[in-house]
N, C-alpha and C. Protein backbone atom coordinates (compact mmCIF):
# COMPACT_ATOMS: atom_id res chain seq x y z
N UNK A 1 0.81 -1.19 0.00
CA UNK A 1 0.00 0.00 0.00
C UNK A 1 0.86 1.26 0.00
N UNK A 2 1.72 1.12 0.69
CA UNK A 2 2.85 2.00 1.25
C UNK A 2 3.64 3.10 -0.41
N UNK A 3 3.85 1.54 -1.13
CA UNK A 3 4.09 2.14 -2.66
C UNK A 3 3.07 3.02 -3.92
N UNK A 4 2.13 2.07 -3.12
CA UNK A 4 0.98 2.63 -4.12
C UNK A 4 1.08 4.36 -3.95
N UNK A 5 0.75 4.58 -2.70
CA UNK A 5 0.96 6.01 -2.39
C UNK A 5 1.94 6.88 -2.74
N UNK A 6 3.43 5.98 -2.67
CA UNK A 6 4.44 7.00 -3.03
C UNK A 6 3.98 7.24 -4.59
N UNK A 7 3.70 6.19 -5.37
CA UNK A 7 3.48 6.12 -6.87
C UNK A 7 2.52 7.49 -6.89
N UNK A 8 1.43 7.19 -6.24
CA UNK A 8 0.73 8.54 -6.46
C UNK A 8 1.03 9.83 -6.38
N UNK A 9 1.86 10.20 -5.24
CA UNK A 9 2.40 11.50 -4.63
C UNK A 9 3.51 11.31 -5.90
N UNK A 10 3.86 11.00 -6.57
CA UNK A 10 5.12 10.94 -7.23
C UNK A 10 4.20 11.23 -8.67
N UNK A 11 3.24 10.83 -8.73
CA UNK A 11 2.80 11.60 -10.34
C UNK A 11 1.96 12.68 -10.11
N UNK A 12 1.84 13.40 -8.88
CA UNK A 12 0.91 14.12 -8.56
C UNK A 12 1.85 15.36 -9.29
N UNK A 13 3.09 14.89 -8.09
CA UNK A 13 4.39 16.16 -8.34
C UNK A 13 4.81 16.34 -9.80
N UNK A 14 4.89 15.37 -10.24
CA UNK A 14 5.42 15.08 -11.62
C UNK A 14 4.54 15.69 -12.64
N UNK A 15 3.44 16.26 -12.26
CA UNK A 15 1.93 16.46 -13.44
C UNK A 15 2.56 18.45 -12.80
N UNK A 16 2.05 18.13 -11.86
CA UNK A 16 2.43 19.70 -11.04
C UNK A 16 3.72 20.39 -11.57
N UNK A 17 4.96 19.71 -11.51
CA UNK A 17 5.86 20.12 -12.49
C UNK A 17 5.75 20.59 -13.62
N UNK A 18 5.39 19.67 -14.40
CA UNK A 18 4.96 20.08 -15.65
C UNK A 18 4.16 21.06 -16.48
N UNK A 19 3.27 21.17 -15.60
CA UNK A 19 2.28 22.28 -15.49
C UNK A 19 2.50 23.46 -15.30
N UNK A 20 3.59 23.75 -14.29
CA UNK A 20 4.49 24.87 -13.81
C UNK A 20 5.79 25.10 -14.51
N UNK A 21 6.22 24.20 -15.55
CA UNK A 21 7.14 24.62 -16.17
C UNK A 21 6.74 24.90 -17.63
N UNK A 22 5.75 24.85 -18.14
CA UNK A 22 5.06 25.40 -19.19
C UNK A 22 5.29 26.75 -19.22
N UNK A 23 5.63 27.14 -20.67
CA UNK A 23 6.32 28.90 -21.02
C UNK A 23 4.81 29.09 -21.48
N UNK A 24 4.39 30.80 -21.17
CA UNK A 24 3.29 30.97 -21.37
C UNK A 24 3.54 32.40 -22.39
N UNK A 25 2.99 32.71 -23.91
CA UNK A 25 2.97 33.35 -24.45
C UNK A 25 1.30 34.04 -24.62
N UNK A 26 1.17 35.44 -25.07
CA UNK A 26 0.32 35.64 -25.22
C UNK A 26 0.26 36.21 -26.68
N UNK A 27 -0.64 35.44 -27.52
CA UNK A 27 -0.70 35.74 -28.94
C UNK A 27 -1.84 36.78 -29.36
N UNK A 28 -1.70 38.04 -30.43
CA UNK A 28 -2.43 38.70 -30.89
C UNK A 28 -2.57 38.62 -32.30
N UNK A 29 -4.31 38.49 -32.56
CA UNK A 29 -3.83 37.82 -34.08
C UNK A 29 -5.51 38.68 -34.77
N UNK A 30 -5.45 38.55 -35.76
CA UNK A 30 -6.96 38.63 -36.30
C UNK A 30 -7.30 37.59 -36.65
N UNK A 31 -9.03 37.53 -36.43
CA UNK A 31 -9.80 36.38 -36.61
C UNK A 31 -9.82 35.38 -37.85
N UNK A 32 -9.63 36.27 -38.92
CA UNK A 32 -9.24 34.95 -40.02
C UNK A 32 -7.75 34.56 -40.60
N UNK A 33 -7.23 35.23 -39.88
CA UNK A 33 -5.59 34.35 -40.36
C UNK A 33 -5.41 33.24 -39.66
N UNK A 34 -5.30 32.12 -40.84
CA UNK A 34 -4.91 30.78 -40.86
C UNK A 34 -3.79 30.36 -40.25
N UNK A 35 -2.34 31.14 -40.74
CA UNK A 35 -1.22 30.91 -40.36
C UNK A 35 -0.92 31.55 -38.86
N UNK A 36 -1.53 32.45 -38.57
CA UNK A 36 -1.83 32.74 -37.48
C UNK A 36 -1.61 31.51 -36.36
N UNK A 37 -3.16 30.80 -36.76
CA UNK A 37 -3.47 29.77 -35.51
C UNK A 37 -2.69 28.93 -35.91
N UNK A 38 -1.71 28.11 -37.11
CA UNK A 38 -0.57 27.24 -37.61
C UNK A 38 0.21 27.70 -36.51
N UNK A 39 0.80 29.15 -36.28
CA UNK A 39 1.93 29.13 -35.28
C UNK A 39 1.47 28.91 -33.96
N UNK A 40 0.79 29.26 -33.50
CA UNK A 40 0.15 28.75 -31.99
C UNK A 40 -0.11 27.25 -32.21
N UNK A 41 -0.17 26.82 -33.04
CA UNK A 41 -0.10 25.07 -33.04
C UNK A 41 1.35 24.84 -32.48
N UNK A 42 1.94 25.25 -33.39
CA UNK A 42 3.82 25.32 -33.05
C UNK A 42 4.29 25.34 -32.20
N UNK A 43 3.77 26.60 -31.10
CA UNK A 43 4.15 26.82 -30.05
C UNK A 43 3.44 25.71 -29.12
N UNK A 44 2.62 25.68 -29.43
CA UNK A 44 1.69 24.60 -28.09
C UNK A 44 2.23 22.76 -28.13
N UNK A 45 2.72 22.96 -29.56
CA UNK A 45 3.20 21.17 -29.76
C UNK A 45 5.22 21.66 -29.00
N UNK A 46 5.19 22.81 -28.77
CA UNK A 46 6.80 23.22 -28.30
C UNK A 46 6.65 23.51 -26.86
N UNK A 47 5.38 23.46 -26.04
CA UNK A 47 5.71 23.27 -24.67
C UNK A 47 4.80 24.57 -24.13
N UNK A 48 4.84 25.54 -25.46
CA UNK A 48 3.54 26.75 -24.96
C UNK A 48 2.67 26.55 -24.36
N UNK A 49 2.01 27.31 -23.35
CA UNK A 49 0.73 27.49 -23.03
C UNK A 49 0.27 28.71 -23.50
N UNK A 50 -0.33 28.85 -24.97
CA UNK A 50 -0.71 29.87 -25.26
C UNK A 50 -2.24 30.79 -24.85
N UNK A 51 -1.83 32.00 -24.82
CA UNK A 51 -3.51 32.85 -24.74
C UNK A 51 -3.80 33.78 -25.81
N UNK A 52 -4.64 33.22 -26.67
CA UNK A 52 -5.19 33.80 -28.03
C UNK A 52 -5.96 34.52 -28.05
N UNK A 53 -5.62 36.06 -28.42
CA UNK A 53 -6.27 37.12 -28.40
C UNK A 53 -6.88 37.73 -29.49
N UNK A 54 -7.69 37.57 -29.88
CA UNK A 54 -8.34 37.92 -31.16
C UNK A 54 -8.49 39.79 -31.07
N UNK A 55 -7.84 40.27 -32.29
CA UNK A 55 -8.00 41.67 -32.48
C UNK A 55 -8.65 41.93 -34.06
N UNK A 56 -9.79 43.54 -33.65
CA UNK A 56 -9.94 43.54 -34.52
C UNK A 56 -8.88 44.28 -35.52
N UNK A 57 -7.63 45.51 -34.35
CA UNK A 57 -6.72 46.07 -35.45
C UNK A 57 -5.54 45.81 -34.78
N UNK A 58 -4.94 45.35 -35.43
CA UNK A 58 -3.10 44.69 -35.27
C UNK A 58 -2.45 45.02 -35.46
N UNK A 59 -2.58 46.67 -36.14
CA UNK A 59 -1.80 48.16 -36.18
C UNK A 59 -1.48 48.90 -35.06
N UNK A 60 -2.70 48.72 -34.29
CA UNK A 60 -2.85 49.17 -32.85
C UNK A 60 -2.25 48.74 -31.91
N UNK A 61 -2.45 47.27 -31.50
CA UNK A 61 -1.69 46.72 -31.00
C UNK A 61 -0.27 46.50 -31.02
N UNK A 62 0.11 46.47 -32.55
CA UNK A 62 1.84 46.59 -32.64
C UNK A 62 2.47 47.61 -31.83
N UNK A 63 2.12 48.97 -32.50
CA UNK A 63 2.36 49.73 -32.31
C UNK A 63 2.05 50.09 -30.41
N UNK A 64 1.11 49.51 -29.72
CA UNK A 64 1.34 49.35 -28.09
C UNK A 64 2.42 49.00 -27.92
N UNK A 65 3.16 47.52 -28.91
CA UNK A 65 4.11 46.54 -28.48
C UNK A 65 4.94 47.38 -28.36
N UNK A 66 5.50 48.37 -29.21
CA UNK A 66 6.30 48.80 -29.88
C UNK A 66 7.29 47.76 -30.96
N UNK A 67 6.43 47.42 -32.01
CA UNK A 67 6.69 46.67 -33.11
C UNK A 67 6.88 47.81 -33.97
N UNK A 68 8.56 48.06 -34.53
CA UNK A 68 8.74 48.44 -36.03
C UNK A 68 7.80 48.16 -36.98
N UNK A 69 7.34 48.78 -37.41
CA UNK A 69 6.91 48.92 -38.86
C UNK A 69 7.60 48.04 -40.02
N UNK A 70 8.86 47.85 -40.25
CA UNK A 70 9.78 47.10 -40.86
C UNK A 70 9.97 45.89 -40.40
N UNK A 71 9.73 45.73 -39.10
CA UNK A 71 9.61 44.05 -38.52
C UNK A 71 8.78 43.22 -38.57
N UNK A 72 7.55 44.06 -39.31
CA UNK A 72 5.95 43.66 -39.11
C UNK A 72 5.62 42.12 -39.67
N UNK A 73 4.57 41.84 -38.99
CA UNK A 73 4.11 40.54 -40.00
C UNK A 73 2.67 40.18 -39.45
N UNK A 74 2.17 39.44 -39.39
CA UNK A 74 0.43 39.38 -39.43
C UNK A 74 0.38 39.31 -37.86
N UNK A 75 1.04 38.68 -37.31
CA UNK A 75 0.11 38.02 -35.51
C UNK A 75 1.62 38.66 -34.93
N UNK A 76 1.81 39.23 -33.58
CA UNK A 76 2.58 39.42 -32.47
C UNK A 76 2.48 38.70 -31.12
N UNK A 77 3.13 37.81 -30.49
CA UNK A 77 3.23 37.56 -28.83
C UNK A 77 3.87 38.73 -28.09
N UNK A 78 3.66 38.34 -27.12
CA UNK A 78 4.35 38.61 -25.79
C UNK A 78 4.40 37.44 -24.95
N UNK A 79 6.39 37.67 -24.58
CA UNK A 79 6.61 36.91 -24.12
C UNK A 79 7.74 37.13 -22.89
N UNK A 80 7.58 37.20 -21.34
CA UNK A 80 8.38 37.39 -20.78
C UNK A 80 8.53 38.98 -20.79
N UNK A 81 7.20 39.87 -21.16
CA UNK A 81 7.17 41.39 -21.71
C UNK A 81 7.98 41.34 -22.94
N UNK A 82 8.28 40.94 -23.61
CA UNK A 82 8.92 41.22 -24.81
C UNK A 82 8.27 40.77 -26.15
N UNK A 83 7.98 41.65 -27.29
CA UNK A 83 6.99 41.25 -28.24
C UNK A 83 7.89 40.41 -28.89
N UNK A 84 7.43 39.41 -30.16
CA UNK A 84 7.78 38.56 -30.74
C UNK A 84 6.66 38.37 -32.16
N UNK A 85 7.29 38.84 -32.89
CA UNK A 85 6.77 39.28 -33.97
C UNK A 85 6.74 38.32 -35.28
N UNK A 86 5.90 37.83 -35.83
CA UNK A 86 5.44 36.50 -36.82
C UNK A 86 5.62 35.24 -36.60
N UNK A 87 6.48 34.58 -37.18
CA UNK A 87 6.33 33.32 -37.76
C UNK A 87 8.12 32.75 -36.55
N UNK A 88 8.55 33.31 -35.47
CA UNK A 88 9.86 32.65 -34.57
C UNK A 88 9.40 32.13 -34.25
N UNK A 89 10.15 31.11 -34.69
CA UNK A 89 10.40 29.77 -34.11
C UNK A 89 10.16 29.14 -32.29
N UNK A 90 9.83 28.38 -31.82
CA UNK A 90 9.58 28.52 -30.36
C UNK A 90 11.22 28.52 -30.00
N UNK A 91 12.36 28.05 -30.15
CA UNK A 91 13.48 27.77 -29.76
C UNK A 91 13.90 28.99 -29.74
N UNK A 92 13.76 30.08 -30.93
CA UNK A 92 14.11 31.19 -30.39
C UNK A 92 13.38 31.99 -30.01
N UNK A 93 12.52 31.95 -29.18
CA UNK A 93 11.50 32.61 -28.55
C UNK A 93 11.96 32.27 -27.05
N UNK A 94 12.74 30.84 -27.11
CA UNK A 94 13.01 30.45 -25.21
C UNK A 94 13.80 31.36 -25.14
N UNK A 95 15.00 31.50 -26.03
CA UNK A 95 16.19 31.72 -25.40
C UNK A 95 16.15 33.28 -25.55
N UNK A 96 15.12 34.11 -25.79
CA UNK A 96 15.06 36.25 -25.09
C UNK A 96 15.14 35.69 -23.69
N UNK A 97 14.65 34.36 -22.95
CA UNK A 97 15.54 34.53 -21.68
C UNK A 97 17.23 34.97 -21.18
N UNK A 98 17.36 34.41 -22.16
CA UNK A 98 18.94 35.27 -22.10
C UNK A 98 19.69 36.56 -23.08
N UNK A 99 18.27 37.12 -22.89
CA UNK A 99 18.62 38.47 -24.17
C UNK A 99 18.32 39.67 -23.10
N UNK A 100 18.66 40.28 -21.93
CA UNK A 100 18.22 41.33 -21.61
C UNK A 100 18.27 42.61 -22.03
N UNK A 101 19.08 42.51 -23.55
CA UNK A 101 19.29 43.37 -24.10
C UNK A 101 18.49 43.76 -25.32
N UNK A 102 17.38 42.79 -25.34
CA UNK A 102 16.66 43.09 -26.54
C UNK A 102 14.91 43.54 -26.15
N UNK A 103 14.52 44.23 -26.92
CA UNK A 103 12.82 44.54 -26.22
C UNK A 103 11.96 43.32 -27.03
N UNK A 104 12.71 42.61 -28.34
CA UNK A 104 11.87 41.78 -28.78
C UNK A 104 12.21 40.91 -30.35
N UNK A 105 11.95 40.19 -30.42
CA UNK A 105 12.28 39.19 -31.75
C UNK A 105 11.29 39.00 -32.66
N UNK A 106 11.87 39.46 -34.32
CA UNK A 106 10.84 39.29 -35.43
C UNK A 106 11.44 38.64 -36.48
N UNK A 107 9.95 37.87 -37.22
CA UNK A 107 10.92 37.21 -38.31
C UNK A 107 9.71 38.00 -39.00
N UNK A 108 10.02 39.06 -39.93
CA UNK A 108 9.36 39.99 -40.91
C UNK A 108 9.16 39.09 -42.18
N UNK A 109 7.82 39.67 -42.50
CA UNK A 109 7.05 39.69 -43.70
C UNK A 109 6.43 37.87 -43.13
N UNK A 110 6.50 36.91 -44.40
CA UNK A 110 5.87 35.39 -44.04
C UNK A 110 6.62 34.64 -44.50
N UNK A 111 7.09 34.31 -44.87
CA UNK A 111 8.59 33.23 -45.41
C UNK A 111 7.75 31.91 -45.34
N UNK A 112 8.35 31.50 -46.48
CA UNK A 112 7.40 29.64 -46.45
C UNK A 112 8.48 29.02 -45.99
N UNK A 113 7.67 28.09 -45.24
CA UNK A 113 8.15 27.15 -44.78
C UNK A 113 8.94 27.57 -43.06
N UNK A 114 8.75 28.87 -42.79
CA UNK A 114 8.99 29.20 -41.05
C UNK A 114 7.53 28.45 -40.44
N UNK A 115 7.67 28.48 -39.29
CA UNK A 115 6.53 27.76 -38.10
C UNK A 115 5.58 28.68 -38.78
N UNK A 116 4.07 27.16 -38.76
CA UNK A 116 2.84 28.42 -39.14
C UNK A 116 2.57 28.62 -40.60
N UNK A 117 3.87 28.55 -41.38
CA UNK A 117 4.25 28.76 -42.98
C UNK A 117 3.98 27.57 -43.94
N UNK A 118 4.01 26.32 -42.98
CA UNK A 118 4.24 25.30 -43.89
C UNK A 118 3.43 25.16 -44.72
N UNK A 119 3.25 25.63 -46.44
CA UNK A 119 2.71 24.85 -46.94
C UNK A 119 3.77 24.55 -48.80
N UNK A 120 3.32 23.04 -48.48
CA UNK A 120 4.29 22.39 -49.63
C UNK A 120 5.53 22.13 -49.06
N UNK A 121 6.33 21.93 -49.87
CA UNK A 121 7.63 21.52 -49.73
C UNK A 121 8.78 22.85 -49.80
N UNK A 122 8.57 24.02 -50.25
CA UNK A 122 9.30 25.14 -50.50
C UNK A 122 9.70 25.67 -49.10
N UNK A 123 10.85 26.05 -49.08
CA UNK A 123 10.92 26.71 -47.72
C UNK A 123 12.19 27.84 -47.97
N UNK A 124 11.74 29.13 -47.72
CA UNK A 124 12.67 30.28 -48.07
C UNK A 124 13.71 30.28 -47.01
N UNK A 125 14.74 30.98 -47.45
CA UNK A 125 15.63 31.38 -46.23
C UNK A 125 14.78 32.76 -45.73
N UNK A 126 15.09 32.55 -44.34
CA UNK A 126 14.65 33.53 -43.24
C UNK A 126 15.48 33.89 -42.60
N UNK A 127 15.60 35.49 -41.62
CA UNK A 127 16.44 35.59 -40.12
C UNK A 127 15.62 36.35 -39.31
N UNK A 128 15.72 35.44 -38.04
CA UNK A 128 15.23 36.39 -37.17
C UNK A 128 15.57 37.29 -36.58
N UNK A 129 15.14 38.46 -37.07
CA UNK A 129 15.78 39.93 -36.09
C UNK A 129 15.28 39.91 -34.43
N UNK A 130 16.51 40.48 -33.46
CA UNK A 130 16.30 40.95 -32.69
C UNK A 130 16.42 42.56 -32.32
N UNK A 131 15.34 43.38 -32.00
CA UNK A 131 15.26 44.55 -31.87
C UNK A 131 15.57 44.89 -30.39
N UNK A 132 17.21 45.54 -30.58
CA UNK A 132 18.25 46.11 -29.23
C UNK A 132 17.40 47.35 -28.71
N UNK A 133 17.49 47.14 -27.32
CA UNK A 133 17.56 48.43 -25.94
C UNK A 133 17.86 49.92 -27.54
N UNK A 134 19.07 49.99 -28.08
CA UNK A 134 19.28 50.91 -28.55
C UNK A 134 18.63 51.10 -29.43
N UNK A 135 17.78 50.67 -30.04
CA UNK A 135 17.30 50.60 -31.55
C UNK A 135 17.51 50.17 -32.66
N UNK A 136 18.63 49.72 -32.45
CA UNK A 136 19.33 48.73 -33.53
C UNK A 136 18.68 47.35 -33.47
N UNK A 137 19.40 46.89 -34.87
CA UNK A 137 18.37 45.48 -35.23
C UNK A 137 19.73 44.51 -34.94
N UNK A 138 19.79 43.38 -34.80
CA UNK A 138 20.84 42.57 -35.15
C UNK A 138 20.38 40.76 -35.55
N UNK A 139 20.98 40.45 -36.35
CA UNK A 139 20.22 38.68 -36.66
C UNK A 139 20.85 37.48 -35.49
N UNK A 140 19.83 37.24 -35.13
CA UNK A 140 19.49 36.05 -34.07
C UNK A 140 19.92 35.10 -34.42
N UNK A 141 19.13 34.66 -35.73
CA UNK A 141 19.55 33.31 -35.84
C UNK A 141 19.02 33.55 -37.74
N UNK A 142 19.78 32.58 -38.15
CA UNK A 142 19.63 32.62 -39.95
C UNK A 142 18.76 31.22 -39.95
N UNK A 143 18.20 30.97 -40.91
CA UNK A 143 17.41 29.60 -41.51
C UNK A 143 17.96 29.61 -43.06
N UNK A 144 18.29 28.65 -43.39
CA UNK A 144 18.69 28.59 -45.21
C UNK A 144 17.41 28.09 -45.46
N UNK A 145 16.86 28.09 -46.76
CA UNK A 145 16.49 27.87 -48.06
C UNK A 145 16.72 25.94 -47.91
N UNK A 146 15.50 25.26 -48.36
CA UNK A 146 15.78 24.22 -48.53
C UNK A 146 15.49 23.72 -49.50
């Protein structure tokens, strides 16, 4: 009996863990973009707990984020206070934990084949910008062309 219990208390913690180590983004999107809800698939099959915010203007909201104009792309998160702008990847979305130097990460315009993008076999090269404390842009991370 004695085991049975530890077994229990031991997946109780183990569920509780898990639950508590879930990264929580909050997505802003308009109601009929497709690729939109593709990347919140992405994120949620990557460990997200996402909260989907349906807007009717995403001009407005950027511009709260403080999203460049030049970084733009259809849907924005927040994550950790820091916006995150289209189609990044969840991997680089973990690691603005170790960016205190940036207000936020975009992969501009829609690139096929980024998270969210997939359709067919085509997949463009992409980079994700990170937008610096100073205003400067600098690339995060590159994706080639496949």
């Amino acid at each position: 009996m004695a085991w049975r219990q530890l077994g229990i208390a031991l997946g109780l913690t183990l569920s509780s863990l898990a639950v508590s180590a879930s990264e929580v983004i909050d997505v802003y999107r308009s109601e009929s973009c497709g690729c939109c809800k593709a990347w919140i698939e992405h994120l949620e099959e990557s460990g997200f707990s996402v909260n989907d915010h349906v807007e009717n203007d995403m001009s407005v909201v950027k511009q709260r984020l403080g999203v460049p104009y030049a970084l733009g792309s259809c849907h924005t998160g927040v994550y950790q206070g820091k916006f995150v702008e289209g189609h990044v990847p969840a991997s680089d979305i973990l690691a603005l934990k170790q960016r205190n130097d940036l207000l936020g990460l975009a992969v501009p315009g829609m690139p096929m084949g980024s998270p969210g993008m997939e359709m067919g076999s085509r997949k463009d090269a992409y980079d994700v910008v990170g937008l610096r404390k100073d205003g400067k842009t600098e690339v995060i991370q590159q994706y080639s062309a496949e």
